[in-house]
Every structure is written in structure tokens, then in C-alpha cells.
Protein backbone atom coordinates (compact mmCIF):
# COMPACT_ATOMS: atom_id res chain seq x y z
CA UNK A 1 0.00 0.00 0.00
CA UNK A 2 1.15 3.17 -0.98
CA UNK A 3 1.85 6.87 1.37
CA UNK A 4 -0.50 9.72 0.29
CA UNK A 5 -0.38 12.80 1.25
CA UNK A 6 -3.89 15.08 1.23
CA UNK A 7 -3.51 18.58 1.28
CA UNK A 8 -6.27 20.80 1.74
CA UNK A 9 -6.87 23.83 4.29
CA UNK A 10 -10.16 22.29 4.79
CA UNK A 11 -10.16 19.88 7.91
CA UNK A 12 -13.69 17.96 6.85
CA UNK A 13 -11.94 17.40 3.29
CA UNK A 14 -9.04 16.12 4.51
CA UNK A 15 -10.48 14.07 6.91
CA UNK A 16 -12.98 12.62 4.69
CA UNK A 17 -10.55 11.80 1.76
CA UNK A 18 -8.14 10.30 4.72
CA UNK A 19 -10.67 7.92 5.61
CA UNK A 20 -11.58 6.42 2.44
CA UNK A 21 -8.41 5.87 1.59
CA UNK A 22 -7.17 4.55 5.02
CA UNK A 23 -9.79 1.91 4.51
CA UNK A 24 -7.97 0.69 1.35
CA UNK A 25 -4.99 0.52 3.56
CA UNK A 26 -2.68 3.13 2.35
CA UNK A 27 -1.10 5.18 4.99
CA UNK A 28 -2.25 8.99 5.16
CA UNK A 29 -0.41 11.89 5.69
CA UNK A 30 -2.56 15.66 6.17
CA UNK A 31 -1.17 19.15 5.71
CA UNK A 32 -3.41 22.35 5.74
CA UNK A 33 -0.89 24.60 4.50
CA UNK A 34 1.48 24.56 1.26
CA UNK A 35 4.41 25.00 3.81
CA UNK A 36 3.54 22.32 6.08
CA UNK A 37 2.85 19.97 2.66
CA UNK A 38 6.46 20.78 1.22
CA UNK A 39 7.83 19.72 4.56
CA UNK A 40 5.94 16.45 4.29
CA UNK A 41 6.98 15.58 0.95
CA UNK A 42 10.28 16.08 1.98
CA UNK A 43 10.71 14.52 5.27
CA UNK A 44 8.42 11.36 4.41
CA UNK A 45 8.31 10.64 0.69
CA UNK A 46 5.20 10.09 -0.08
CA UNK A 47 4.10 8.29 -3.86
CA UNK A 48 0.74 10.43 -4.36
CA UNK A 49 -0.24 14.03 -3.43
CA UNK A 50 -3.89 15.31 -3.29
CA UNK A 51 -2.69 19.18 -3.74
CA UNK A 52 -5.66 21.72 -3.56
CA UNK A 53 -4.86 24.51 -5.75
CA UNK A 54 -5.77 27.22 -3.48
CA UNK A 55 -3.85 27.53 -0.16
CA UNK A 56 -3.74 30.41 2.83
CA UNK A 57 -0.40 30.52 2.68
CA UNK A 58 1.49 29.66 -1.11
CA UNK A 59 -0.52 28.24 -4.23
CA UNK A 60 -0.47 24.69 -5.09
CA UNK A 61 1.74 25.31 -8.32
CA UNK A 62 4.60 26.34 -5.90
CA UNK A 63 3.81 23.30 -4.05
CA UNK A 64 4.32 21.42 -7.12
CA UNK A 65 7.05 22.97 -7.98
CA UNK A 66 9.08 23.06 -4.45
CA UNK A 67 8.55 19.58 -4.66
CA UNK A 68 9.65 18.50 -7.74
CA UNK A 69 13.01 17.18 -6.91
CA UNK A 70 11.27 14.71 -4.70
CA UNK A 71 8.83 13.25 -7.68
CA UNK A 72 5.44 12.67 -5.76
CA UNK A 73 2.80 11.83 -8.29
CA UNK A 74 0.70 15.12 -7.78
CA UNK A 75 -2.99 15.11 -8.18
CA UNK A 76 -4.31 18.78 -8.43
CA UNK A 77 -7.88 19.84 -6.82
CA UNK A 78 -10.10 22.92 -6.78
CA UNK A 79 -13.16 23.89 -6.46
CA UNK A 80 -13.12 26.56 -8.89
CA UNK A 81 -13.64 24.91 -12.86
CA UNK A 82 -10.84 26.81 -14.57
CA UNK A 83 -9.42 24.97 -17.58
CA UNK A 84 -6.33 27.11 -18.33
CA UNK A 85 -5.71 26.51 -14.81
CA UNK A 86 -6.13 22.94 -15.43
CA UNK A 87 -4.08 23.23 -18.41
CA UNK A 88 -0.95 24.98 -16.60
CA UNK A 89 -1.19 22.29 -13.99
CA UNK A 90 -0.99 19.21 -16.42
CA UNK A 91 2.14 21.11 -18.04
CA UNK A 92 4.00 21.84 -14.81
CA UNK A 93 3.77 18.24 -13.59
CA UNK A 94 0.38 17.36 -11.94
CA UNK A 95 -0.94 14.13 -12.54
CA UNK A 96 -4.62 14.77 -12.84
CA UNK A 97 -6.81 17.86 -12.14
CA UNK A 98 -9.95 17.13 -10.36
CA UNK A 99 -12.72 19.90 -9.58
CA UNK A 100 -14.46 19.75 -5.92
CA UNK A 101 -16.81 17.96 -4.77
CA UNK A 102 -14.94 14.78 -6.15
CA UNK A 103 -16.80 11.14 -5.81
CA UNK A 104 -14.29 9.02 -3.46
CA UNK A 105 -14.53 6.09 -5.81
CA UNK A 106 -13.46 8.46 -8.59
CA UNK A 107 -10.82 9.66 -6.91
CA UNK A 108 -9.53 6.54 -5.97
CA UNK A 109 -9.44 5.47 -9.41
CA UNK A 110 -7.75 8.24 -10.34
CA UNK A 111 -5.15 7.49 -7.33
CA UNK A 112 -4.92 3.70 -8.32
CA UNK A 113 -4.17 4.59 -12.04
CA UNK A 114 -1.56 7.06 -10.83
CA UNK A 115 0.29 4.65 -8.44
CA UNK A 116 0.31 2.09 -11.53
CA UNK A 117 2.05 4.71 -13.60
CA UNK A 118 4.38 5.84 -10.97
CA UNK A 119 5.59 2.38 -10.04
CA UNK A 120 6.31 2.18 -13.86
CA UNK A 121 8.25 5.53 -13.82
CA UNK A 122 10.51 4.13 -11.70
CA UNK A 123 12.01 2.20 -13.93
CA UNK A 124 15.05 3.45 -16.16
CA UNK A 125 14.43 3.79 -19.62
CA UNK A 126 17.56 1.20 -20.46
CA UNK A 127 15.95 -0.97 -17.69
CA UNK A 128 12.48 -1.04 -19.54
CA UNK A 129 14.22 -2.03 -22.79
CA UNK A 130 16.16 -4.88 -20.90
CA UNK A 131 12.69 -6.24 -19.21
CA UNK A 132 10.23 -5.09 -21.71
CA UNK A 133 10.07 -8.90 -23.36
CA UNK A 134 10.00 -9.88 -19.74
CA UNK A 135 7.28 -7.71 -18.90
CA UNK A 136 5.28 -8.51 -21.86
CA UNK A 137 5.61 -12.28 -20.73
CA UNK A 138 4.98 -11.92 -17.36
CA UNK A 139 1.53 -10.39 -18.10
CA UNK A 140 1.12 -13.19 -20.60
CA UNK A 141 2.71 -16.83 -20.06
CA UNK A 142 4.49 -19.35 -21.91
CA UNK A 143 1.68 -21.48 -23.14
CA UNK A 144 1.73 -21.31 -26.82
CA UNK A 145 -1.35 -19.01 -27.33
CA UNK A 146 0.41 -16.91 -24.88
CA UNK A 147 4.21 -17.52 -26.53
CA UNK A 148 2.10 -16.17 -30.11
CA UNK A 149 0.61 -13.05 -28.48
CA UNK A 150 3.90 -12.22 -26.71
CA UNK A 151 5.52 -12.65 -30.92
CA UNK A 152 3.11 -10.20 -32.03
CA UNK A 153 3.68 -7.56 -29.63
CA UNK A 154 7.45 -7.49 -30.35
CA UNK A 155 6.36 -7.56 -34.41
CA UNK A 156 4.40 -4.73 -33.96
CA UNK A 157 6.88 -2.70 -31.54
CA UNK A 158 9.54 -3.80 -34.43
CA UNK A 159 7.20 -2.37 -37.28
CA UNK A 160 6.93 1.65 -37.93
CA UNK A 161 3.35 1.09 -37.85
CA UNK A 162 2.16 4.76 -36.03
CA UNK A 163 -1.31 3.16 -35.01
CA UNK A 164 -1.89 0.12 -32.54
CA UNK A 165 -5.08 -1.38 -30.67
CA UNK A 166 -5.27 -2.89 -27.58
CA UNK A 167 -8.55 -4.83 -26.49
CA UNK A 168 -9.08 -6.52 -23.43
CA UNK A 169 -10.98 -6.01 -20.18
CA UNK A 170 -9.97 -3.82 -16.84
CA UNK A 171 -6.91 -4.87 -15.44
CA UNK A 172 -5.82 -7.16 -17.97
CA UNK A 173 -2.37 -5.18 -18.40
CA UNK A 174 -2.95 -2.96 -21.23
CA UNK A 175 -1.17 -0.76 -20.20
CA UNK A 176 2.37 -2.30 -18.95
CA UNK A 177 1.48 -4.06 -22.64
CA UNK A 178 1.44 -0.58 -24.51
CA UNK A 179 4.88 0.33 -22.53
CA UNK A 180 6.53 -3.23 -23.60
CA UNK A 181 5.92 -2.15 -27.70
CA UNK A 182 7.83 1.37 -27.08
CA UNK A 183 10.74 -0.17 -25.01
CA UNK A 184 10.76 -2.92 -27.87
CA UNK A 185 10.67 -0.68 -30.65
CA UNK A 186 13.39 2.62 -32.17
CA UNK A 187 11.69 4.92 -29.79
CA UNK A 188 12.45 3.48 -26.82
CA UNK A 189 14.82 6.76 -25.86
CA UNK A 190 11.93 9.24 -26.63
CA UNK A 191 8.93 9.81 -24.42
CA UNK A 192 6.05 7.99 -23.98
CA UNK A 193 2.65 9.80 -22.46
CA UNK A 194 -0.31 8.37 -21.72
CA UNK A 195 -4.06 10.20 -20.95
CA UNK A 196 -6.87 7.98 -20.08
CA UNK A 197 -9.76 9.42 -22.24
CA UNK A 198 -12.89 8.94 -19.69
CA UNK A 199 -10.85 11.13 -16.99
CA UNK A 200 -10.91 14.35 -18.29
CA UNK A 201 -13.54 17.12 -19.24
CA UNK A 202 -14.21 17.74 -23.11
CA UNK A 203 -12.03 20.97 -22.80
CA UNK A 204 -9.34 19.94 -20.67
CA UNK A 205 -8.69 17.00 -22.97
CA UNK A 206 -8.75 18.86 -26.25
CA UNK A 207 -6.25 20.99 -24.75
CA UNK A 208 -3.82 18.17 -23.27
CA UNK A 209 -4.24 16.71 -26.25
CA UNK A 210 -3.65 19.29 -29.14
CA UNK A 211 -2.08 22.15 -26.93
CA UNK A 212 -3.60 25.51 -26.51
CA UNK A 213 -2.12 29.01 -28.53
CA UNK A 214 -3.50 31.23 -26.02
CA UNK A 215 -2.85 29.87 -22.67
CA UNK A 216 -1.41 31.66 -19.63
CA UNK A 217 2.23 32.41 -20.04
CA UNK A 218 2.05 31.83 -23.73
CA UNK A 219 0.92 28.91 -25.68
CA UNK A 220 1.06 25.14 -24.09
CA UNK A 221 1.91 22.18 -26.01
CA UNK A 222 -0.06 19.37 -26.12
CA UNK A 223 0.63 15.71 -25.83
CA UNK A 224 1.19 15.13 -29.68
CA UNK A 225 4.01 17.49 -29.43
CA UNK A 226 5.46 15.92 -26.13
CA UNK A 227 5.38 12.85 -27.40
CA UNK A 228 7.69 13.71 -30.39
CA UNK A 229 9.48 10.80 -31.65
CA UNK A 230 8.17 8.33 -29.18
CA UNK A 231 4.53 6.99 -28.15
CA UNK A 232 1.22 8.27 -27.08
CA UNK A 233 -0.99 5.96 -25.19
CA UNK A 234 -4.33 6.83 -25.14
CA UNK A 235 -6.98 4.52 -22.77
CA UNK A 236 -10.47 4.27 -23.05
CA UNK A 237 -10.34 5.08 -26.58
CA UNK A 238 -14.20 4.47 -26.81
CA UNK A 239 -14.80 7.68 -24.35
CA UNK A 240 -12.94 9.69 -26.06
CA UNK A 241 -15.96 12.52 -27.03
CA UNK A 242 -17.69 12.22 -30.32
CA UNK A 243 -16.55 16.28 -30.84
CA UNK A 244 -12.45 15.23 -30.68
CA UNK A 245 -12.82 11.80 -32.97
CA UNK A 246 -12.46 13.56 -36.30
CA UNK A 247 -9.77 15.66 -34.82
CA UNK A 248 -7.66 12.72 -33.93
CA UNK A 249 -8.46 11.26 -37.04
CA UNK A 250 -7.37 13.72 -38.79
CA UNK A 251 -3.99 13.74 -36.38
CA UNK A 252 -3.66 10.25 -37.11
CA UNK A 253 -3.87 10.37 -41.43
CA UNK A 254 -2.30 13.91 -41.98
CA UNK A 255 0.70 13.60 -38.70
CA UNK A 256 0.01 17.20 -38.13
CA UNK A 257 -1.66 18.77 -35.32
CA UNK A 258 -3.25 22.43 -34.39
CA UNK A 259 -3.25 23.99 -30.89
CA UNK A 260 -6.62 24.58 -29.65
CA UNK A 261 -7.28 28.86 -30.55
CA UNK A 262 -4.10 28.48 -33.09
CA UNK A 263 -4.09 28.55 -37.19
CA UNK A 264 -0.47 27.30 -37.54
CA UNK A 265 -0.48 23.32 -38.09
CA UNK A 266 2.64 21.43 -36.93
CA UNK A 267 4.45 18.08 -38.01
CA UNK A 268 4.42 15.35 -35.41
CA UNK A 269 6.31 11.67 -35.66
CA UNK A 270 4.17 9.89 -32.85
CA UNK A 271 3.59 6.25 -32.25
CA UNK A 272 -0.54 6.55 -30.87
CA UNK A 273 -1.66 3.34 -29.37
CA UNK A 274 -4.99 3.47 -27.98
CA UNK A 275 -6.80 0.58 -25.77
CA UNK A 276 -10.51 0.05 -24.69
CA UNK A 277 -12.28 -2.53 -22.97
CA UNK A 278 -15.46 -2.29 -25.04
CA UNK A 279 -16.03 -3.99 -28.36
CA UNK A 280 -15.52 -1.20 -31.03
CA UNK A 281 -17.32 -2.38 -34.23
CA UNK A 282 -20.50 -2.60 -31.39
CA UNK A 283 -19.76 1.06 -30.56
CA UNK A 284 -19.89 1.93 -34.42
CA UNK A 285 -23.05 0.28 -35.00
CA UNK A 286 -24.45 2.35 -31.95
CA UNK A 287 -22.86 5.26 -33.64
CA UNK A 288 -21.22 6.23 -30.41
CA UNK A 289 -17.86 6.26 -32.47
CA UNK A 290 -16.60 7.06 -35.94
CA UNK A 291 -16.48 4.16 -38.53
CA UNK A 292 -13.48 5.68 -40.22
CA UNK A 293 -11.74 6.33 -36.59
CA UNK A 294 -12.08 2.81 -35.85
CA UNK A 295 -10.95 1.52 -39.15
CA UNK A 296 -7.87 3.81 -38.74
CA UNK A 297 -6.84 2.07 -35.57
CA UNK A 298 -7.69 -1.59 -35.89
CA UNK A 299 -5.71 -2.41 -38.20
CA UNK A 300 -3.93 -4.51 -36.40
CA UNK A 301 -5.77 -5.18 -33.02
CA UNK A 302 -4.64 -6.99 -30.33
CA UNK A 303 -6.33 -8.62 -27.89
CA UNK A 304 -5.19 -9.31 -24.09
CA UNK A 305 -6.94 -12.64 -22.52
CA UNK A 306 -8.50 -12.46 -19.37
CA UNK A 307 -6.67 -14.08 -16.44
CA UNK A 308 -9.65 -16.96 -16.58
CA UNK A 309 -9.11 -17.68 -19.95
CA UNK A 310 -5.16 -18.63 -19.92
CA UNK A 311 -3.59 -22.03 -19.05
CA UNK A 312 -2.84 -22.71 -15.26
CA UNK A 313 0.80 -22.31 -16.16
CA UNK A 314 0.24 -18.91 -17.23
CA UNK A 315 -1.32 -17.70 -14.15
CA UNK A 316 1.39 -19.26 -11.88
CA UNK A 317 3.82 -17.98 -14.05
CA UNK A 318 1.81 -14.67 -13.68
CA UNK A 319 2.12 -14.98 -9.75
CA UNK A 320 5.81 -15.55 -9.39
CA UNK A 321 6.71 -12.50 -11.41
CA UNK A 322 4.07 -10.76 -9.65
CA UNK A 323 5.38 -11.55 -6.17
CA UNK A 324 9.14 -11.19 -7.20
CA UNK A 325 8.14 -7.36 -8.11
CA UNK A 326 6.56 -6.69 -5.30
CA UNK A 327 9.55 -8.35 -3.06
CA UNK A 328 11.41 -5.40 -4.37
CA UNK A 329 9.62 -2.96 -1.24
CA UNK A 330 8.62 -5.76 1.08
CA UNK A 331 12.34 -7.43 1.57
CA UNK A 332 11.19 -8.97 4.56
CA UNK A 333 8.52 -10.63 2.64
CA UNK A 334 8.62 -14.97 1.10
CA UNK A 335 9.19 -15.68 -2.57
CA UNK A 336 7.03 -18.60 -2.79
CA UNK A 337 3.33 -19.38 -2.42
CA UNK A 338 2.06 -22.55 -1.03
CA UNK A 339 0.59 -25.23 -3.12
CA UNK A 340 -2.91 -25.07 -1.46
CA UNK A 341 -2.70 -21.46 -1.65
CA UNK A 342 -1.73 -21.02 -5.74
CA UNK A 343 -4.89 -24.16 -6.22
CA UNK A 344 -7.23 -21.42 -4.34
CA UNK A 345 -5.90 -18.78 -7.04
CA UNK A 346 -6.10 -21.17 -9.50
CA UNK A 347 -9.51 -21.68 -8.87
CA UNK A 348 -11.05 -18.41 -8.52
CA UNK A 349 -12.11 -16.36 -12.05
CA UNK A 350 -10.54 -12.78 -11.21
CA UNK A 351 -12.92 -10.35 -12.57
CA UNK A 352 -10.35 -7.94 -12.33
CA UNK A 353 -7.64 -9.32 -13.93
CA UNK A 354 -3.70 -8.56 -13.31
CA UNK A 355 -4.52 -5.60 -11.13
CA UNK A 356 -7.05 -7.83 -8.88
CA UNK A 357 -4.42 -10.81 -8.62
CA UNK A 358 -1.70 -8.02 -7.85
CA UNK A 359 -3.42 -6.18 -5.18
CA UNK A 360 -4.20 -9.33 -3.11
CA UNK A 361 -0.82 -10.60 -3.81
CA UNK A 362 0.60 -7.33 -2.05
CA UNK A 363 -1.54 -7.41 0.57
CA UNK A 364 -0.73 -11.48 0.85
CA UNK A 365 3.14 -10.61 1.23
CA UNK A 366 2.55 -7.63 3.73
CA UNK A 367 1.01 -10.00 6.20
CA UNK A 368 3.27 -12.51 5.56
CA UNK A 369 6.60 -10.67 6.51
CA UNK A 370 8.82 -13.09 8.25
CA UNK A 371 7.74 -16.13 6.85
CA UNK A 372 9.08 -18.99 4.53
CA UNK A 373 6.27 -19.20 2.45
CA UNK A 374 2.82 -17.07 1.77
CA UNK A 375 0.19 -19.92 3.07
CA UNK A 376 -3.88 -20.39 2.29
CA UNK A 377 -4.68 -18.08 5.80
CA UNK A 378 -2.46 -14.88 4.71
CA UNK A 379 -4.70 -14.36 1.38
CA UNK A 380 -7.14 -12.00 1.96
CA UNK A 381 -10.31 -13.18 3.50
CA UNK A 382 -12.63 -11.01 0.92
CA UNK A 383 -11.61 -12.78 -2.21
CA UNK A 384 -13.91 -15.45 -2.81
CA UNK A 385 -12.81 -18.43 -2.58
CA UNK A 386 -9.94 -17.46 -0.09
CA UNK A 387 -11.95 -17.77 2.59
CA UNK A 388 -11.02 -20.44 5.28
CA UNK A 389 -13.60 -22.71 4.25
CA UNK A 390 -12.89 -22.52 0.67
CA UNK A 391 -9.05 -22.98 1.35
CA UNK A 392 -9.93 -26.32 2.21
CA UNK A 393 -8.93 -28.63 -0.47
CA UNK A 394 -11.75 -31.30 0.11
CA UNK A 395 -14.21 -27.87 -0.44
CA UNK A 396 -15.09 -27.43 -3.86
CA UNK A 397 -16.78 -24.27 -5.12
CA UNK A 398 -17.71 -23.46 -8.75
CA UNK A 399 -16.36 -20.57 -10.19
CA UNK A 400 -19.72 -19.44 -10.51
CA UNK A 401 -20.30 -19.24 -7.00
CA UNK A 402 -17.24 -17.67 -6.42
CA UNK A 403 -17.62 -14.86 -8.55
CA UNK A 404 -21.28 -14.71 -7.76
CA UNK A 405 -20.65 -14.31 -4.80
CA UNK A 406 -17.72 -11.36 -4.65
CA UNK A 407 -20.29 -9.86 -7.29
CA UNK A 408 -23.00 -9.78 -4.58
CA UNK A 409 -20.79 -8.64 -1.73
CA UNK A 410 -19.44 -5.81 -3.80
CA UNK A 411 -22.76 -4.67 -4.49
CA UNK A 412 -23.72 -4.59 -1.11
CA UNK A 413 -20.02 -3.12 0.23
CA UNK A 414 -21.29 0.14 -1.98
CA UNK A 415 -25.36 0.17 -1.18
CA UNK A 416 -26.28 -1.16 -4.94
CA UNK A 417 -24.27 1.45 -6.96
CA UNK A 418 -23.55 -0.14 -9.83
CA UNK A 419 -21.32 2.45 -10.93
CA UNK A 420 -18.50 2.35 -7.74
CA UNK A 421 -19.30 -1.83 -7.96
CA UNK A 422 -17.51 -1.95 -11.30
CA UNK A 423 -14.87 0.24 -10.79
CA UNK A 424 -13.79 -1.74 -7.91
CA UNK A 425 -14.61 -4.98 -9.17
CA UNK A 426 -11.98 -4.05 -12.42
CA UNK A 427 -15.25 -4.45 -14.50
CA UNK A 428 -16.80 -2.23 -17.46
CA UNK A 429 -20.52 -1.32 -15.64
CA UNK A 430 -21.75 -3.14 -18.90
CA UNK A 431 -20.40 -6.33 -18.24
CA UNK A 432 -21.30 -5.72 -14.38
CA UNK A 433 -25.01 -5.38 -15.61
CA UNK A 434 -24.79 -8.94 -17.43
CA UNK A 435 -23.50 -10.41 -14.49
CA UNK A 436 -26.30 -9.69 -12.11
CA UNK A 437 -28.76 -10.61 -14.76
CA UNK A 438 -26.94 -13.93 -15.29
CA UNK A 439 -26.99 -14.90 -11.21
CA UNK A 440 -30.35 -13.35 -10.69
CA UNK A 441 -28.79 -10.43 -8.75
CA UNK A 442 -31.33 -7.96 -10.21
CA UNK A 443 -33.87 -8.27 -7.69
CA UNK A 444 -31.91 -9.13 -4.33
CA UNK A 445 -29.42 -5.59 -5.56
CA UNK A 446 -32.57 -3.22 -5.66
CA UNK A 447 -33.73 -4.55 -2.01
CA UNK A 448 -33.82 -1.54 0.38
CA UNK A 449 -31.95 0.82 -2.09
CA UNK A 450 -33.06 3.71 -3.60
CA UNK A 451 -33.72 3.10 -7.62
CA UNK A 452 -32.07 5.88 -8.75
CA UNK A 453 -28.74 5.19 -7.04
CA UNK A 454 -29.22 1.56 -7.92
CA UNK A 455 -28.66 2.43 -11.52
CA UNK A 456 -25.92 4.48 -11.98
């Protein structure tokens, strides 16, 4: 679990947001001023910073600045909706930039996706290119549908293709994937940049993407023209709004952008790979995205398995690597699993993929410390399947009552919102919805709950 620091002159905010994400287990730090924040960064290190923008005593930009040498992953908040703000926050560093009040289950998406990049940052560029195949694989398996996938990845990072496609479900590793190709490929020593699509306002992301001519200080460039020479990865493709999808098109066929309130169009040499978890051609039929946008980036799709589709091999090959990167900040922690333990994750269908397996894997090790091996009773009691009855060996429970189930308890863990449910379970809120109409959820999840919640 990670250290985050919240930083707000607010003491209900603070304590609020230190709650929620106490309960996840991360340890929380509070500051009310900038001052007393830059201290804290300083003196304890912490991976994430909730910065509000405006402070009694300095601004959150000189926070963010005054801390720079110690390379929190900064998450900007205000209450006050201003996108050149936004804009000069997102170039001086900042993470995100999230307008008040902000949903806790947002935000704590938002904070999970940051961690995931941060851990990745950490990482030397030469040291990516050494254990991109290995990263690639590790995500994958050996088995030889996984051995093929793993082949095409390091064709297409090989290629000078500009356009890739990644398909798979939350938490499948799309992203450590989308890193792999540029570490693989001749831009490996040029940036890579990633936005996730669904997190930003319309205007903020036009912005970020394109750049802005008349923003404060003088015009901003946008991601295209950060990215020069190297790779843009672009998540949630399919939210991307229906307003930008000819403009990326058109960034995509003509490899020239235009700052947002500019007239001067510039040359850009970027590797864009995009990734979504929905099925595009269904989008297109919907006409919730552009037949010729989609054309221009399928090409050459690929698509990442879900853990409960690959060979047992896979997933214990999955697990060691797994627990051998997380060893890295638990030293204290085994490097082996238990056979009874790895049949009880062998068994159970991880809705949530890579990130699901790795968060109880990390939590596994943390309450192992100072033991030989990680045993049935140190995974987590909330996964299904893990619990002590279902550890048993002589037990045996489907897979679809395990994942009926965690579906049930998740519901219920966040009063029917179908919404929060998803998120947490790794889940699109699509596939969520077929779920509880498959195990005759439907009517036990609107039980004492208010419809309209019920159905977001």
C-alpha cells in the first residue's frame, strides 16, 4: 500500500478523503498549509499528493514545484472549474486535475491509475528495454497461445506502424502491454505519455491533447508534441468525445496537429496506441464512435486474454513474477506461495484481472513478513474463494459461485451502486449489468436501495 499525502486547508476534506483511503490501507499523511505539505513531501516521501490549488499561505503550483526534486505523483484539486488553470497544472507536472466535490470512488481510481504509472516511472528507460520482453511475458505466459501473443507484440513494436489497438478487459495489463511495444521498438529513448480518455472534461482534454495558442504564459503544447518521436498511449479510446474523434483522425492520417485557438499546423512523428475494454465495431453500429476512426486504428488489433481464460501455467507464471516485483519494497517478505494457496488462485475467475491478482498478492506478502512461504490463511479473506472454508482442499466451489458471490458482496459493500461496484470490481458497468442478470442479482441488488442510485 502506498503513502499519500492530502492537502487541503479544509479539515472535513481532509479528513474525509483520509478515511476512504485509510480503509484501502494506504497510509495517510494531512497538511493544511502549502508550507507544512512541502515539509511532508520532503521529510516522508510520499508516492501520491492530493494538492488543492488554493492555499492560505502559497498556491499549489509552488507546491508542485518546491517539490519536484522529490517526484510525488501530484494530483491537483479545486473547487473553482478553470481549464487554463487545469491546463498549466498538467504542463507543470500534476498528474490529474480534479474539480471539488470529487466522488471518493473516482478519486480513488484516479489514485490507483496514478500509483500504476508511478511504479512504472521508476524504472530506467535502459531498464524497460532490458525487461520489456519480460514484462510482456509476465503479463502473458508461456503457453503457446500466450508464446504467439507475446511474438506479435514485439512484431508490432519492431514495425513503424504509427497506429496500434489494444482490447481486453480492466486490469488485464494494457497498459504495462502498450509500454513493452515502445521499449521494444526505435523509440524506446523518446517519451512515452499516456491520458486515459474517460478522466478528463471535453475541454481539458482537447487541450492536453492538441495544446492551446492562447494559454497563460504563452501557448502550451499538447501531448502530440510531447510525445515527439516516441509513443502516445491513449486509454479508453471508446470515451474519447464524439466532438475530438475527427480531430484525432485527422492527427492520425495527416501527422500534423493544431493547438486549440491556433491557425499554424505542426508536423508530429508519434507512435498513438490506444486501448478500450469495449467492443468497437459494437460502438460503431451504436454510432457512439466514428467508422473511419475505428478503421484507422484496428488495423492490427490486439487482444489481451482475461486471467480466466489462460492455461494454469500462465497464471502461476503470472504470480511468481508478480510476487518477485513486489519483493522489491517488502524485503522482509517470502518468494514462494504454497501449493494449497496457488490451487485457491487457481480456482477463482478474477474479474479484475492482473490488477485484482496483484493487489491481493501485495496485501498477501505484507502480512506474511517473516515467513518462509505465503500460506492459504495470509490471502485476503474477501476474495472469494480465499476464505477459510474454501481454502480447504476437500471444499469445492464453482467458479460461478465464487464470482457470484464477490459480485453480490461488492454490491452490497457500496449500497447497490452499480457504478463504484464496477470500478472496484476491475469491470466495465456493462459487463457488471450482465453479471447480475446472469446470477439473478437484479432483484436481491434493488432490495432496500433507492432506484435511482441503484442504476448508476
Amino acid at each position: 500500500m502506498a503513502k499519500i499525502l492530502i492537502v487541503d486547508d479544509e479539515p472535513d476534506i481532509r479528513s474525509v478523503i483520509g478515511r476512504y483511503f485509510a480503509r484501502s490501507g494506504h497510509d495517510v499523511l494531512r497538511a493544511g498549509t502549502g508550507e507544512e505539505a512541502v515539509l511532508l513531501v520532503q521529510a516522508e516521501r510520499p508516492a501520491v499528493v492530493l494538492l488543492d490549488l488554493f492555499l492560505p499561505d502559497i498556491s499549489g503550483f509552488e507546491v508542485l514545484e518546491r517539490t519536484r526534486e522529490e517526484r510525488p505523483v501530484i494530483i491537483m484539486i479545486t473547487g473553482h472549474g478553470d481549464i487554463a488553470a487545469a491546463v498549466h497544472a498538467m504542463q507543470a507536472g500534476a498528474e490529474g486535475f480534479l474539480t471539488k466535490p470529487v466522488e471518493l470512488a473516482h478519486l480513488g481510481a484516479v489514485v490507483d491509475r496514478a500509483l500504476e504509472k508511478a511504479q512504472l516511472r521508476e524504472l530506467s528507460r535502459a531498464a524497460l528495454a532490458r525487461t520489456a520482453r519480460t514484462g510482456a511475458e509476465m503479463l502473458l505466459g508461456s503457453s503457446p497461445p500466450m508464446r504467439e501473443l507475446t511474438e506479435q507484440i514485439e512484431l508490432l513494436a519492431r514495425s513503424e506502424r504509427t497506429v496500434a489497438l489494444l482490447v481486453g478487459e480492466q486490469g488485464v495489463g494494457k497498459a504495462r502491454v502498450a509500454r513493452a511495444i515502445h521499449a521494444l521498438s526505435a523509440r524506446a529513448g523518446r517519451p512515452f505519455h499516456e491520458l486515459v480518455c474517460g478522466l478528463r472534461p471535453v475541454e481539458l482534454l482537447d487541450t492536453e491533447l492538441f495544446g492551446i495558442e492562447t494559454g497563460q504564459g504563452g501557448p502550451l503544447p499538447g501531448l502530440f508534441e510531447a510525445a515527439e518521436g516516441g509513443t502516445l498511449f491513449l486509454e479508453e479510446i471508446s470515451d474519447l468525445p464524439a466532438n475530438l474523434q475527427p480531430t484525432l483522425l485527422r492527427a492520425l492520417e495527416m501527422r500534423r496537429v493544431r493547438r486549440t485557438g491556433g491557425t499554424r499546423e505542426m508536423p508530429v512523428d508519434v507512435r498513438l496506441i490506444a486501448a478500450t475494454v469495449r467492443d468497437l465495431a459494437t460502438e460503431v453500429t451504436e454510432q457512439r464512435f466514428r467508422e473511419d476512426l475505428y478503421y484507422r486504428l484496428g488495423v492490427m488489433p490486439l487482444h489481451l486474454p482475461p486471467l480466466r481464460a489462460r492455461a494454469p501455467e500462465d497464471l502461476r507464471e503470472t504470480v511468481a513474477a508478480l510476487v518477485a516485483e513486489l519483493r522489491h519494497g517488502l524485503p522482509e517478505a517470502p518468494s514462494e506461495l504454497t501449493e494449497e494457496a496457488l490451487d485457491v488462485i487457481g480456482h477463482y475467475p478474477w474479474p479484475g484481472n492482473v490488477r485484482e491478482l496483484r493487489n491481493v498478492l501485495e496485501r498477501a506478502l505484507i502480512l506474511s513478513r517473516g515467513a518462509s512461504v505465503v500460506d492459504v490463511t495470509r490471502l485476503p479473506a474477501e476474495v472469494p474463494g480465499i476464505e477459510s472454508d474454501a481454502a480447504l482442499p476437500h471444499v469445492a466451489r464453482s467458479l460461478e459461485e465464487m464470482e457470484r458471490g464477490h459480485i453480490e458482496r461488492t454490491l452490497r459493500a457500496h449500497n447497490q451502486n452499480r457504478t463504484r461496484a464496477a470500478r472496484e470490481l476491475g469491470i466495465s458497468r456493462a459487463t457488471l449489468i450482465k453479471k447480475i442478470r446472469e446470477y439473478g442479482l437484479g432483484e436481491r441488488s434493488s432490495t432496500g436501495s433507492s432506484g435511482g442510485e441503484e442504476n448508476r
